[in-house]
C-alpha atoms as a PDB file:
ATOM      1  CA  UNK A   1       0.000   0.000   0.000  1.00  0.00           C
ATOM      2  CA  UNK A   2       0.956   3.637  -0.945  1.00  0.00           C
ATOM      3  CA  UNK A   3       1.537   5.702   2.057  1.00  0.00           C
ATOM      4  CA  UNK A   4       0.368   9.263   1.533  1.00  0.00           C
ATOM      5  CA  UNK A   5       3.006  11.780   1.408  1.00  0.00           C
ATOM      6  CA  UNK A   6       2.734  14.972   2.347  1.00  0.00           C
ATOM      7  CA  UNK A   7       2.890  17.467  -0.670  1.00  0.00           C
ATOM      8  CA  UNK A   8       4.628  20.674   1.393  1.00  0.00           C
ATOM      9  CA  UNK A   9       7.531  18.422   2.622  1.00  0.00           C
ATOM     10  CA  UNK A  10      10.047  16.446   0.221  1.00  0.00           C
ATOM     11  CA  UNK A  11       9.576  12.916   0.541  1.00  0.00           C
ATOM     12  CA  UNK A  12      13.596  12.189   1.333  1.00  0.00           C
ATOM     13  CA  UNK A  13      12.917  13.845   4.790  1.00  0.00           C
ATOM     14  CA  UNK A  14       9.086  11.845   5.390  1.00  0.00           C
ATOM     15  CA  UNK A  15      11.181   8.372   4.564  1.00  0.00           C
ATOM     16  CA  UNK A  16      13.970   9.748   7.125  1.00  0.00           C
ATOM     17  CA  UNK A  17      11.354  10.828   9.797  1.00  0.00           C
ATOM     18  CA  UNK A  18       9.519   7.333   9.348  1.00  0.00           C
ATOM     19  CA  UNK A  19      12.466   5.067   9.810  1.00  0.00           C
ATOM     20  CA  UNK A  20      13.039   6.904  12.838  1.00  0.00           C
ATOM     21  CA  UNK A  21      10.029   6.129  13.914  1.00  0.00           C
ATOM     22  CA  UNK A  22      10.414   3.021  13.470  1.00  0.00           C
ATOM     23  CA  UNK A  23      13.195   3.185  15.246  1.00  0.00           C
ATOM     24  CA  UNK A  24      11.900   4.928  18.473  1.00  0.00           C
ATOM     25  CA  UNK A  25       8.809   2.400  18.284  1.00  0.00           C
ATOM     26  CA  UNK A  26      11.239  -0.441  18.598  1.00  0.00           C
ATOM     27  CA  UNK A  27      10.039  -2.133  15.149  1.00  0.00           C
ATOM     28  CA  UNK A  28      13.604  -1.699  14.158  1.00  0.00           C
ATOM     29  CA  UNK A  29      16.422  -2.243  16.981  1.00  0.00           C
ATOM     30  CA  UNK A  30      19.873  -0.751  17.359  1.00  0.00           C
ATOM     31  CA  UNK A  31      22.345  -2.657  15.598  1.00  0.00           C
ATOM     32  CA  UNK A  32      19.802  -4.362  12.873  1.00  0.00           C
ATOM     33  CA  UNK A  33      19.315  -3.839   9.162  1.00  0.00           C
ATOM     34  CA  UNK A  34      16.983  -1.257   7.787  1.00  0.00           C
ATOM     35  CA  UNK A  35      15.053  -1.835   4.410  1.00  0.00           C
ATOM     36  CA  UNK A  36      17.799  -0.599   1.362  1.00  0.00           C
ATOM     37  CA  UNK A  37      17.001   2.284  -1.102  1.00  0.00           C
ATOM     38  CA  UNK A  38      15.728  -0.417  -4.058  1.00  0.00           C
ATOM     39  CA  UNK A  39      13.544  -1.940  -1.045  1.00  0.00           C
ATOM     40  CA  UNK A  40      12.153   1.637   0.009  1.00  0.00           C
ATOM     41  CA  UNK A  41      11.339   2.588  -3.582  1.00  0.00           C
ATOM     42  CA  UNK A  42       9.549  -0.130  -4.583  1.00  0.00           C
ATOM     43  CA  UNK A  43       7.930  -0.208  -1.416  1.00  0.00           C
ATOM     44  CA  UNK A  44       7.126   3.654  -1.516  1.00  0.00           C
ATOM     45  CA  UNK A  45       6.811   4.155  -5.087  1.00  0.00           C
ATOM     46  CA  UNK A  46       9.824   6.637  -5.290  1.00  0.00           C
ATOM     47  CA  UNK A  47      12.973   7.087  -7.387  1.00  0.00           C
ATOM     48  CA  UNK A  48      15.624   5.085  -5.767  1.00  0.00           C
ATOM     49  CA  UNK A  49      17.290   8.587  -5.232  1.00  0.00           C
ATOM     50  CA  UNK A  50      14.995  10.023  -3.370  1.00  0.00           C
ATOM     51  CA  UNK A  51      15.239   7.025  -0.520  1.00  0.00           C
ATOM     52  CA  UNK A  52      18.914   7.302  -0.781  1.00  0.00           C
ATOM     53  CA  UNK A  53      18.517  10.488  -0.181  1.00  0.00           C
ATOM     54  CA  UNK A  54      16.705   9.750   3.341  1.00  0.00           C
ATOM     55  CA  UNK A  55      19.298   7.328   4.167  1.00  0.00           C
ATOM     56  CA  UNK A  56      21.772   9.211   3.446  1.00  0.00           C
ATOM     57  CA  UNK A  57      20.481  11.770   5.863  1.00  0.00           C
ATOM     58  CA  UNK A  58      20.147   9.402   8.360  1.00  0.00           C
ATOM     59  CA  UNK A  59      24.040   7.826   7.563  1.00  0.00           C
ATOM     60  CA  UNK A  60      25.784  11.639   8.200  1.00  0.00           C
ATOM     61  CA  UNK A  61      23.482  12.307  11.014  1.00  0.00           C
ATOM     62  CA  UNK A  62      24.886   8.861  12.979  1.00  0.00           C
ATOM     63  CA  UNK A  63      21.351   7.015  13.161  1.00  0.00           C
ATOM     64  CA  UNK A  64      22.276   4.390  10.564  1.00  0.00           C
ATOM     65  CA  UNK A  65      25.693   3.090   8.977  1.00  0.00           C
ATOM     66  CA  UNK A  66      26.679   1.424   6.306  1.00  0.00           C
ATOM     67  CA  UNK A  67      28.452  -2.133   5.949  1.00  0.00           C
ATOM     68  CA  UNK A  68      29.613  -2.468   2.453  1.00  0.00           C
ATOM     69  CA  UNK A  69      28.051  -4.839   0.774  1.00  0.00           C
ATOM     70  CA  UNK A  70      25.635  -6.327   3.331  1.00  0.00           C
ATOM     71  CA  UNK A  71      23.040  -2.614   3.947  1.00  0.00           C
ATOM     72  CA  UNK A  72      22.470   0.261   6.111  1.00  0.00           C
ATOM     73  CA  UNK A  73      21.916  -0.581   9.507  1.00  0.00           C
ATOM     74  CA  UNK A  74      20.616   1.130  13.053  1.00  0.00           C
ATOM     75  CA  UNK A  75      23.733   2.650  14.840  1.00  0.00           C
ATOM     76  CA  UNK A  76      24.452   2.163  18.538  1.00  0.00           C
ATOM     77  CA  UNK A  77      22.653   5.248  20.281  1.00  0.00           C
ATOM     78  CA  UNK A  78      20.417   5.920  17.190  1.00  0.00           C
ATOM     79  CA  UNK A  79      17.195   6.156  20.011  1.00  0.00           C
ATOM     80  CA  UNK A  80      19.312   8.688  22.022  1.00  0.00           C
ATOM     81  CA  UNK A  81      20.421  11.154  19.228  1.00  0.00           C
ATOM     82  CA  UNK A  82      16.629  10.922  17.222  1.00  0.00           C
ATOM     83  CA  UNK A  83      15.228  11.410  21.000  1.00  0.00           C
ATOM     84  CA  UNK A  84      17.738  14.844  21.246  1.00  0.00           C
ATOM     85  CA  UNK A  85      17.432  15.788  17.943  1.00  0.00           C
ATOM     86  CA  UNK A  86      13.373  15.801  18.052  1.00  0.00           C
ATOM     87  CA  UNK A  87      13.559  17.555  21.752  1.00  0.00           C
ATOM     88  CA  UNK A  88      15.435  20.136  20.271  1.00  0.00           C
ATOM     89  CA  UNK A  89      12.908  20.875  17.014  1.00  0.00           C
ATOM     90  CA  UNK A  90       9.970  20.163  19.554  1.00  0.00           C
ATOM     91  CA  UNK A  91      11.803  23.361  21.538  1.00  0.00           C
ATOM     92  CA  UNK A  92      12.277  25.292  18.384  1.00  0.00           C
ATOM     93  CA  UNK A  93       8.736  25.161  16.637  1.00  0.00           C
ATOM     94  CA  UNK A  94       6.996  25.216  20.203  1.00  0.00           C
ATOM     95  CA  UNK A  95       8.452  26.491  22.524  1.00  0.00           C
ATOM     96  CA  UNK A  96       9.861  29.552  21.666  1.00  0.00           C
ATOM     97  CA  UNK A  97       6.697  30.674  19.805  1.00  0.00           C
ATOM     98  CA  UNK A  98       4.594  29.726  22.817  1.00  0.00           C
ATOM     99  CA  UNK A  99       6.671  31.816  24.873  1.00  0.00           C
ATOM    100  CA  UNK A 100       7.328  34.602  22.495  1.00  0.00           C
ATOM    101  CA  UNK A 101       3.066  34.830  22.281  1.00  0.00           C
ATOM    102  CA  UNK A 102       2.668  34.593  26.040  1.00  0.00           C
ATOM    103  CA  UNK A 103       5.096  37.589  26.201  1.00  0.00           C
ATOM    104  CA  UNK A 104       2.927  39.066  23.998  1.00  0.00           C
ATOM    105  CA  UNK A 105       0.097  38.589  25.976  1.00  0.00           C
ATOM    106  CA  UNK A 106       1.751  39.594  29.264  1.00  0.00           C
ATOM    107  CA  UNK A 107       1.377  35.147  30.198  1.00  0.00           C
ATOM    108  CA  UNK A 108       4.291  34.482  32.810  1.00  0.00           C
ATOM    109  CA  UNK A 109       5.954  31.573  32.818  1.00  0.00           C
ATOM    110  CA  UNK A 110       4.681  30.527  35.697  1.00  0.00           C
ATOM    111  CA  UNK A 111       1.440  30.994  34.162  1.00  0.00           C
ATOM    112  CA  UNK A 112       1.886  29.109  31.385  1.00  0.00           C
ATOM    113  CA  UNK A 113       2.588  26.510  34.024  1.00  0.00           C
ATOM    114  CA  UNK A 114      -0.451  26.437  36.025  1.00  0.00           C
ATOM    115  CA  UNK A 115      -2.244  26.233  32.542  1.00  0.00           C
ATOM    116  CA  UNK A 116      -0.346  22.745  32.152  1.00  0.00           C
ATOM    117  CA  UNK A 117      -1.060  21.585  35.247  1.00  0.00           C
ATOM    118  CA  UNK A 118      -4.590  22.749  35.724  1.00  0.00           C
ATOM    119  CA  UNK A 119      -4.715  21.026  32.425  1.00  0.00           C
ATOM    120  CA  UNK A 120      -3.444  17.752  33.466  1.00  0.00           C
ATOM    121  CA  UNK A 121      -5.647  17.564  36.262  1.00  0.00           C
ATOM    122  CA  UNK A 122      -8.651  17.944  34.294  1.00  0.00           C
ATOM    123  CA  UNK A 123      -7.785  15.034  32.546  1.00  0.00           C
END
């Protein structure tokens, strides 16, 4: 099956961002082989480039390495540097704005806290 791809994003970095998912849900462990470019773009539907591409990304970024002639596979500490690297764009795209808004607003940080936590207890 087809996966829908998101039009607005280049498909290199969606096949990147779902093998690291796969690899914080566990479906792929540290130290195993990942699916090769020919796999991903038959699988996908894509140019072979474009899912070299992605694991490409993935290779200079540490999260997967390659052994020649066997495949790419899941570096040691790939779930430790995807965790820090998503933190850190989780703290970029939400962070800042919520706090640059709240400013905005006059919201303290402490504010914005009790928001959370009144927020949590409603739940």
């Amino acid at each position: 099956m087809k996966p829908q791809f998101d039009p607005d994003r280049p498909i290199y970095l969606q096949i990147a961002e779902s093998i690291e998912d796969d690899i914080l849900q566990q479906a792929v462990a540290e130290e195993e082989q990942v699916l090769s470019t020919n796999q991903l773009a038959t699988m996908y539907r894509i140019n072979p480039a474009t899912a070299a591409k992605g694991l490409n990304m993935l290779t200079s970024e540490g999260i997967l390495y390659k052994k020649r002639g066997i495949g790419m596979f899941v570096a040691t500490g790939a779930v430790a540097k995807i965790r820090a690297k998503r933190k850190k764009a989780f703290y970029d795209n939400f962070i800042v704005p919520l706090l640059n808004e709240a400013s905005n607003l006059d919201i303290s940080k402490e504010d914005i806290l009790d928001m959370l936590n009144s927020d949590t207890e409603n739940q």
